[in-house]
Protein backbone atom coordinates (compact mmCIF):
# COMPACT_ATOMS: atom_id res chain seq x y z
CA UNK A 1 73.95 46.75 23.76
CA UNK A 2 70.78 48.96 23.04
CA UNK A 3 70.83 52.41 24.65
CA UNK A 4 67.06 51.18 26.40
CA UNK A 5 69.35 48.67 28.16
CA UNK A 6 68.10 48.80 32.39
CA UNK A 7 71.11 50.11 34.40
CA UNK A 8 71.38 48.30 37.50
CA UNK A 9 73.57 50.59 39.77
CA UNK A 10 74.82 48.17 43.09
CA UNK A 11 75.12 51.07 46.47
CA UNK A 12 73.33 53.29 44.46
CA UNK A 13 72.34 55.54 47.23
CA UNK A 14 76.27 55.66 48.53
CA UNK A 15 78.14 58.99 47.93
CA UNK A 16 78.96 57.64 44.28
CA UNK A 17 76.32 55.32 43.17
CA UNK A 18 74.06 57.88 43.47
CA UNK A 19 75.54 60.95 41.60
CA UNK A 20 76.46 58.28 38.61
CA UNK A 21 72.92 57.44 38.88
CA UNK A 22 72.32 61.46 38.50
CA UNK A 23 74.88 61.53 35.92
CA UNK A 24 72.49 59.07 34.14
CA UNK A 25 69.26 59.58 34.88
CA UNK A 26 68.12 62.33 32.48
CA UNK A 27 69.91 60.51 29.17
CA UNK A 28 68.00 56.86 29.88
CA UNK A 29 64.66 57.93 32.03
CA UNK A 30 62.93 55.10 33.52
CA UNK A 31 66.25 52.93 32.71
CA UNK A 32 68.11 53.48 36.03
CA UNK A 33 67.89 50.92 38.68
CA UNK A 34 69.55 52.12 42.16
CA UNK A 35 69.96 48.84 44.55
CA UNK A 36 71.51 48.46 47.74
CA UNK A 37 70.44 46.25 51.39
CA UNK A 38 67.95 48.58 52.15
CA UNK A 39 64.37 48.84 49.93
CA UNK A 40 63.75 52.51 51.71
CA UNK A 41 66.71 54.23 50.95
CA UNK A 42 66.89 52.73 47.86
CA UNK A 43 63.63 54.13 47.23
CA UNK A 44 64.14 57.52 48.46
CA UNK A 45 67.14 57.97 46.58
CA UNK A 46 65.19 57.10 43.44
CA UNK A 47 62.85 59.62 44.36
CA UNK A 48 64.82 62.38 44.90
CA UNK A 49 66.45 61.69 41.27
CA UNK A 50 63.22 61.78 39.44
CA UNK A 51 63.17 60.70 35.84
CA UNK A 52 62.33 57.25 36.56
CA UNK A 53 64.37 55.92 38.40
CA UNK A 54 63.27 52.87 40.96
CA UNK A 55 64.97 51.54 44.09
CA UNK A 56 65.21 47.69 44.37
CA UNK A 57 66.89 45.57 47.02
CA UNK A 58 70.21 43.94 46.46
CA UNK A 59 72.54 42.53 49.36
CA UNK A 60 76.00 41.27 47.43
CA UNK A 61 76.60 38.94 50.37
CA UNK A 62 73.87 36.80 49.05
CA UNK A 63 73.61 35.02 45.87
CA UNK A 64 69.90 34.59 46.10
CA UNK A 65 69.64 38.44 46.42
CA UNK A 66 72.14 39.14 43.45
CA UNK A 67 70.02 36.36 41.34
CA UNK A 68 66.83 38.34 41.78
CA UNK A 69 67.95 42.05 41.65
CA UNK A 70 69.67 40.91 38.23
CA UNK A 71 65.79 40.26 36.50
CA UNK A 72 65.73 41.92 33.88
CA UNK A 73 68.76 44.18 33.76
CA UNK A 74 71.00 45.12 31.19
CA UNK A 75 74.39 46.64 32.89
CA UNK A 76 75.61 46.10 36.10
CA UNK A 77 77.77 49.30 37.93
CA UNK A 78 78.94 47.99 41.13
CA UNK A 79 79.89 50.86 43.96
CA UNK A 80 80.28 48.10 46.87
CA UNK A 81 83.08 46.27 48.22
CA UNK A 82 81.92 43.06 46.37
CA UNK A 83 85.80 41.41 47.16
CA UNK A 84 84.14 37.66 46.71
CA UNK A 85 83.18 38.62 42.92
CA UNK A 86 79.79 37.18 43.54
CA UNK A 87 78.15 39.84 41.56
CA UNK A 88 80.61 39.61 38.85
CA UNK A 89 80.43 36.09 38.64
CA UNK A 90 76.40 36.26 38.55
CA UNK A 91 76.46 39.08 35.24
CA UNK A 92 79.36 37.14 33.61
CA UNK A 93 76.96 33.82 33.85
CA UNK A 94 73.78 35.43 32.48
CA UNK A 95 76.13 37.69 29.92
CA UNK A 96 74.93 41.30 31.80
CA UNK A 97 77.38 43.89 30.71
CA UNK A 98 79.50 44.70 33.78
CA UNK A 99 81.91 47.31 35.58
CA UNK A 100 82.66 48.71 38.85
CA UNK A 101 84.54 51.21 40.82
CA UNK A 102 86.17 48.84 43.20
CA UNK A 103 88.01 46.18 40.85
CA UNK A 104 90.40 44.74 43.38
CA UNK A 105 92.80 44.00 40.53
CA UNK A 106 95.80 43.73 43.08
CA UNK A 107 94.25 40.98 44.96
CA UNK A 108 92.99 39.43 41.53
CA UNK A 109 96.98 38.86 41.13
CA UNK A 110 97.97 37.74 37.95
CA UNK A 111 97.18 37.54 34.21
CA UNK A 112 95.86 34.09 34.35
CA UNK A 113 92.84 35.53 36.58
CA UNK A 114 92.09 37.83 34.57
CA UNK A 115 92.13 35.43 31.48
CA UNK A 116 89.44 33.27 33.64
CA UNK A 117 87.00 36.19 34.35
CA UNK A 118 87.66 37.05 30.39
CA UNK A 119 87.20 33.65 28.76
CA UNK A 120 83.75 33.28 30.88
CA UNK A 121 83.23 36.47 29.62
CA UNK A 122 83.32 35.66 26.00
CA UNK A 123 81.37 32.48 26.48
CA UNK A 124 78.58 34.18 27.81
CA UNK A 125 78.57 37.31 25.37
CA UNK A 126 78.97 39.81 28.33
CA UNK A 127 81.12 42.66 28.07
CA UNK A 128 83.60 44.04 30.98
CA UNK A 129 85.18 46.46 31.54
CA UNK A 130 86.77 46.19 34.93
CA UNK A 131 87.53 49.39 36.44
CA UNK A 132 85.46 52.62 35.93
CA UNK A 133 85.75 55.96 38.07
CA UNK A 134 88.70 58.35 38.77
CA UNK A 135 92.06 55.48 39.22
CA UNK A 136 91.56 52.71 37.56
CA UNK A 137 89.06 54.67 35.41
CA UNK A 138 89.84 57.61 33.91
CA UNK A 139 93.69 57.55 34.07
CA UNK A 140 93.27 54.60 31.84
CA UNK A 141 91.39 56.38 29.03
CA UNK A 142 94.12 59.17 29.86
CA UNK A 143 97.69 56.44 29.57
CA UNK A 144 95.57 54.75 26.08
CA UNK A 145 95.73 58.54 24.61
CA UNK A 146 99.20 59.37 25.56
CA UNK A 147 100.44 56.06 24.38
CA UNK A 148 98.59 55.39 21.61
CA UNK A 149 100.14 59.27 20.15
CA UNK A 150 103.83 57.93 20.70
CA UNK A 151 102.92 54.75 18.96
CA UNK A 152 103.03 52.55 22.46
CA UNK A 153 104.09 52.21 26.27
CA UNK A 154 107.35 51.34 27.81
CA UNK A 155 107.03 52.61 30.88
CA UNK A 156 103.52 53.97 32.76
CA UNK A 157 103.29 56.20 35.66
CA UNK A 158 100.16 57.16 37.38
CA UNK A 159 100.69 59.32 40.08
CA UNK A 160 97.02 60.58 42.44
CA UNK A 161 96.58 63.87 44.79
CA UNK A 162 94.25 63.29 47.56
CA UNK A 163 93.47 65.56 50.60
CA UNK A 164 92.70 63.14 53.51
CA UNK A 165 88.81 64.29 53.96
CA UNK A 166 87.91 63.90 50.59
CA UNK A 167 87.96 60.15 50.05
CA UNK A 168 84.48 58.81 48.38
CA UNK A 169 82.27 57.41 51.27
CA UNK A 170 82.92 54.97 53.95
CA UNK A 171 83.80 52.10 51.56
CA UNK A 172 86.79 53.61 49.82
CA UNK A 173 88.01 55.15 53.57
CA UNK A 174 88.32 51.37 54.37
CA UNK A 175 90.07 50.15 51.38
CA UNK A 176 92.20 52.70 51.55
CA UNK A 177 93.34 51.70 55.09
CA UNK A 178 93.23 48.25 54.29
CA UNK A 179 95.68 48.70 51.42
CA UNK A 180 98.40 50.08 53.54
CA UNK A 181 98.19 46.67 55.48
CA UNK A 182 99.47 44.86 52.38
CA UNK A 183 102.15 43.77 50.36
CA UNK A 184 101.65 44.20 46.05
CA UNK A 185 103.55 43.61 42.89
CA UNK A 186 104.49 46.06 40.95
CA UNK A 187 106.29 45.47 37.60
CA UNK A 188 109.53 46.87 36.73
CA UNK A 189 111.99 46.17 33.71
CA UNK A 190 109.85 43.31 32.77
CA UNK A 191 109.68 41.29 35.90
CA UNK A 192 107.52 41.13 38.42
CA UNK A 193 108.94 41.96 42.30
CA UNK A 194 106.52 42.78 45.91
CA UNK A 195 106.72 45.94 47.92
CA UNK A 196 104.71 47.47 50.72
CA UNK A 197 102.59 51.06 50.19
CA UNK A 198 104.25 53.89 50.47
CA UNK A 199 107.74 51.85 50.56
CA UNK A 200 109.35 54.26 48.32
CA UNK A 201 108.58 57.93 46.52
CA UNK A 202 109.13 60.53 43.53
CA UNK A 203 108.81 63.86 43.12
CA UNK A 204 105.99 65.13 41.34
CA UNK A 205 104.59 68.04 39.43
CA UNK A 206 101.26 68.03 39.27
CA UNK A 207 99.56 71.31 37.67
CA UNK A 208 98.78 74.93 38.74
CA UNK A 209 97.94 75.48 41.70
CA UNK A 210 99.14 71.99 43.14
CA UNK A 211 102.63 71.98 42.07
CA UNK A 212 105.46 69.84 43.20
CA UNK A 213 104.31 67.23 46.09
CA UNK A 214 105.46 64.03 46.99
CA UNK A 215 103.55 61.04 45.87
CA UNK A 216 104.33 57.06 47.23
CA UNK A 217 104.01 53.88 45.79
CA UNK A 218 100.18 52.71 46.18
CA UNK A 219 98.19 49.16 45.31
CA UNK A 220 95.96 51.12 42.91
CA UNK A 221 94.13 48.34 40.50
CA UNK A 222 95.05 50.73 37.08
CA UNK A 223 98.53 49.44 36.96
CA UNK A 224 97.90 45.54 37.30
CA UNK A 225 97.57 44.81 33.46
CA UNK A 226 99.62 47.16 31.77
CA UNK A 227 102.27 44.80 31.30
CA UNK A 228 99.54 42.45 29.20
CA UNK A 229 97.36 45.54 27.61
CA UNK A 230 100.10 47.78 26.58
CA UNK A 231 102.79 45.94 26.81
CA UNK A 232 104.57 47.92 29.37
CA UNK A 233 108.11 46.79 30.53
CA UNK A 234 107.85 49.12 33.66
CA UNK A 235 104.64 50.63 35.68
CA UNK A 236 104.01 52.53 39.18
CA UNK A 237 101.39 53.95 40.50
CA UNK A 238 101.47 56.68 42.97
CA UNK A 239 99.52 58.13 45.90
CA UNK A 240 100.22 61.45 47.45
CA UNK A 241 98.19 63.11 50.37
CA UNK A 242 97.30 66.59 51.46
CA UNK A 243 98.38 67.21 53.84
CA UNK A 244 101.34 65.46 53.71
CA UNK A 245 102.56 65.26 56.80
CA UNK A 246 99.52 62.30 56.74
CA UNK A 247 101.74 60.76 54.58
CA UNK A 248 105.15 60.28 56.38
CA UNK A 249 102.86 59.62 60.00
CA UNK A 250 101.32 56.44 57.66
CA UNK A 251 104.75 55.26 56.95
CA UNK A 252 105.90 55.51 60.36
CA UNK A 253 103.14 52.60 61.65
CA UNK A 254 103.89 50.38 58.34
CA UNK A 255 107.63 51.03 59.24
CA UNK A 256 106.76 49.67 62.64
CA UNK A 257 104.31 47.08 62.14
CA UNK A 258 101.17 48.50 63.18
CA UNK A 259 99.18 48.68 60.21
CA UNK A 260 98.86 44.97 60.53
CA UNK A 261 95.95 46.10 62.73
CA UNK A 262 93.92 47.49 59.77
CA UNK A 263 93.87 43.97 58.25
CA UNK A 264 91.10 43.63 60.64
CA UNK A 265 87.81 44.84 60.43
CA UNK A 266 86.94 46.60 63.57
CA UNK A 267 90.30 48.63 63.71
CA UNK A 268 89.43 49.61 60.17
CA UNK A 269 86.39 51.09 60.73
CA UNK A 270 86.79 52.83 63.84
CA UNK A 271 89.46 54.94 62.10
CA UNK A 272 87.40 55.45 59.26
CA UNK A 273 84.58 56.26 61.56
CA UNK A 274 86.77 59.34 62.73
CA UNK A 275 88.14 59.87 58.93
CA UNK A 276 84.29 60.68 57.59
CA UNK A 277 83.97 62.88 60.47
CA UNK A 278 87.15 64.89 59.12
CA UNK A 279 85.69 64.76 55.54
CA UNK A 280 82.20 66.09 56.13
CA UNK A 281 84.33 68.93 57.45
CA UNK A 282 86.22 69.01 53.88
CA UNK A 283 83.89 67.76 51.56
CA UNK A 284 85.18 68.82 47.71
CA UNK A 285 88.00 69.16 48.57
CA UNK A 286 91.08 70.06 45.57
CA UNK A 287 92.69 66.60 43.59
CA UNK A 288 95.38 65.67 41.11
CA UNK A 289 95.81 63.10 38.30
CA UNK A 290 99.33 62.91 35.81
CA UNK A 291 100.00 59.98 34.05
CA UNK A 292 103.40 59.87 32.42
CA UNK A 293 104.65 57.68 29.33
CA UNK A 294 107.68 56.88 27.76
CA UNK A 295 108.50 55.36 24.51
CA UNK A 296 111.95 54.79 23.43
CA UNK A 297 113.41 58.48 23.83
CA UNK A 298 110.07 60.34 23.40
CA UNK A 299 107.82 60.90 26.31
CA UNK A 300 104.30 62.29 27.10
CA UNK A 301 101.50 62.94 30.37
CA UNK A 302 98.28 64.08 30.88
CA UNK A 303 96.78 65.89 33.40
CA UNK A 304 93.86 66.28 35.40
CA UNK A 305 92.38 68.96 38.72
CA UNK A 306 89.36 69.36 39.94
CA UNK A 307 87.46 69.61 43.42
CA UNK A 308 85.72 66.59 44.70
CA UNK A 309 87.14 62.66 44.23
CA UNK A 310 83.43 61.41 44.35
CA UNK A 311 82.16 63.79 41.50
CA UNK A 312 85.44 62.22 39.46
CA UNK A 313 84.81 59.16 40.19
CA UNK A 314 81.17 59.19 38.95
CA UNK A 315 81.54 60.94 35.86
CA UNK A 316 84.17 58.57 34.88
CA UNK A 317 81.78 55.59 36.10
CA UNK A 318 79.08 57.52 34.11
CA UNK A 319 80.89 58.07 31.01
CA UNK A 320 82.14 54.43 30.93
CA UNK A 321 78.47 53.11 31.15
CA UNK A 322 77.14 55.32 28.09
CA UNK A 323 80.16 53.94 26.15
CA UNK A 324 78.66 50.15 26.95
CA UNK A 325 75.14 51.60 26.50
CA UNK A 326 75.82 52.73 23.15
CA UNK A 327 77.55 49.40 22.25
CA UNK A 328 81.00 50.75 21.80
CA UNK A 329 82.67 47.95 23.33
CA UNK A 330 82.06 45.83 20.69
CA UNK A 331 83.35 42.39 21.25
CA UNK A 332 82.49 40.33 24.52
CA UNK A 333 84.92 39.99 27.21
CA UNK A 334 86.49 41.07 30.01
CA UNK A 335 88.96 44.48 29.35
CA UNK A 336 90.35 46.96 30.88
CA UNK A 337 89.46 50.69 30.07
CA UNK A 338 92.77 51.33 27.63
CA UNK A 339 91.87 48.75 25.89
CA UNK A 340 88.36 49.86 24.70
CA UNK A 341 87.51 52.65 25.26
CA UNK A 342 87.80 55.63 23.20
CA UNK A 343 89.40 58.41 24.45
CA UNK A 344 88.20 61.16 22.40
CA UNK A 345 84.65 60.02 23.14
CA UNK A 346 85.04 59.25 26.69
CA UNK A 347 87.05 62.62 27.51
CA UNK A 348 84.42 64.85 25.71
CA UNK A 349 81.70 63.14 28.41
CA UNK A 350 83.99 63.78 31.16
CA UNK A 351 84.22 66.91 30.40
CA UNK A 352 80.92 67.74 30.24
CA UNK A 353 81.23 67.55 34.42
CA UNK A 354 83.20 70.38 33.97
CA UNK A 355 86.87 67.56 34.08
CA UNK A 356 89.14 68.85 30.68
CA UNK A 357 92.42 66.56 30.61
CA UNK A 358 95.81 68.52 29.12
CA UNK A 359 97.78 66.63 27.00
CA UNK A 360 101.99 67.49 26.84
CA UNK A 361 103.75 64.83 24.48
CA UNK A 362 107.28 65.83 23.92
């Protein structure tokens, strides 16, 4: 993929499509495309990046509108709930490189999806990489390192520190809620078995000046394919919230049945209507990322704090697109992050947003 490739970015004047357009603006000038339903704020987003970049009207409910925003584009970075695939289904077909923030992987549900989206994939010549921003995203890149320096993965743990105002715009408020509604599998000692969020929780140290919190289990997309890209007999991933009495109150209405409300739309976003008003009050607000891997009796994790989920989440989303820009994901296909993507490479972009990952393998 030539780095002159046009960057479509899909709710690229949300919270995060428009600081990964930001993020990519001044490298590829006149080669980022920022879409969403509405032609002015498209535009004025554009504008107020400068260096090129153009507004252009996209609505993902519609598969005429997906057909013609995709003229002419290279790369596709989706930052909308797109949970019918249309717009992956329309790059996959015309073999647009492709990768979004919002994978669903949970609700994609098995291996033998995924082989569907990547066998289309590879038929068409377009390469995915499905999952890009903080988790799935950058704790990807961060599990491939730790794994690949104890020669593999038997067990994976990703483990997330949120405060409760800081989530990424209105969109990931809502899935958030929405997750808690549902049942997931996770995989343990090779076999497959269902649990509810938050069902059950660790202990965990995340670094200075976090320290010990406690983190629950979470239907975060990173941990779907482990089992198939690294082999992985054993994988959780982990949510823990500041504060965290949040937590235990969110447990109490799954414990009693009334998170079947947020399965439905309205209840959904009237609590997230009073959520944003909380996180306008807490904007940048202090995060955590460990992963932790085992193989045989050695054992390793990697770290991450910073301020700000939707500055994470866009320069991992940012640092994943230069990697397809610059054609490092060389074969077509569908894949997840740890499987190509290079973490030297992709950590040293990161960091240039001011995120350095620690590395302890003991």
């Amino acid at each position: 993929m030539s780095s002159e490739a046009a960057v479509l970015i899909v709710g690229g004047y949300g919270v995060v499509g428009s600081r990964i357009a930001a993020k990519l603006a001044p490298h590829h000038p006149g080669r980022v495309v920022i879409a969403g339903r509405h032609q002015h704020r498209a535009n004025a987003a554009a504008a107020s990046i400068g260096h090129g970049v153009r507004g252009r009207v996209l609505d993902v409910a519609s598969s005429r509108s997906i057909e013609a925003a995709l003229d002419d584009m290279g790369i596709v970075v989706s930052c909308v709930d797109d949970r019918d695939r249309r717009l992956l289904r329309a790059a996959v077909e015309r073999g647009i490189q492709y990768t979004d923030i919002t994978p669903h992987l949970v609700e994609l549900g098995s291996a033998g999806a995924y082989e569907q989206i990547r066998s289309a994939a590879r038929a068409s010549g377009a390469r995915v990489v499905l999952g890009a921003g903080l988790v799935p995203g950058i704790s990807n890149v961060m599990v491939r390192a730790v794994a690949r320096s104890l020669g593999g993965a038997d067990t994976i743990q990703t483990a997330l520190l949120l405060a409760a105002g800081d989530a990424s715009g209105p969109g990931s408020i809502e899935y958030l809620l929405r997750e808690l509604s549902m049942s997931f599998p996770i995989h343990v000692d090779g076999a497959h078995r269902r649990v509810r969020a938050l069902s059950d929780s660790r202990e965990i140290e995340f670094p200075p000046p976090i320290g010990h919190r406690r983190a629950y289990l979470f239907p975060f997309s990173d941990q779907v394919l482990y089992p198939v890209t690294l082999h992985a007999h054993t994988v959780h991933s982990l949510l823990s919230l500041d504060p965290a009495w949040l937590a235990g109150l969110l447990r109490l209405l799954i414990l009693t049945g009334a998170t079947r409300a947020l399965a439905r739309d309205p209840a959904r976003r009237a609590i997230a209507r009073v959520w944003r008003a909380r996180a306008a009050r807490e904007a940048e607000a202090a995060f955590a990322l460990r992963v932790d891997v085992t193989r045989g009796n050695r054992s390793g994790c990697a770290t991450l704090v910073g301020r700000g989920q939707a500055k994470a989440t866009a320069a991992g989303a940012a640092a994943l697109v230069r990697s397809l820009l610059d054609g490092e994901v060389a074969e077509p296909g569908a894949w997840m992050p740890e499987q190509v993507i290079d973490p030297e490479l992709f950590l040293s972009r990161v960091a240039e947003s001011g995120l350095r990952v620690q590395f302890l393998v003991a």
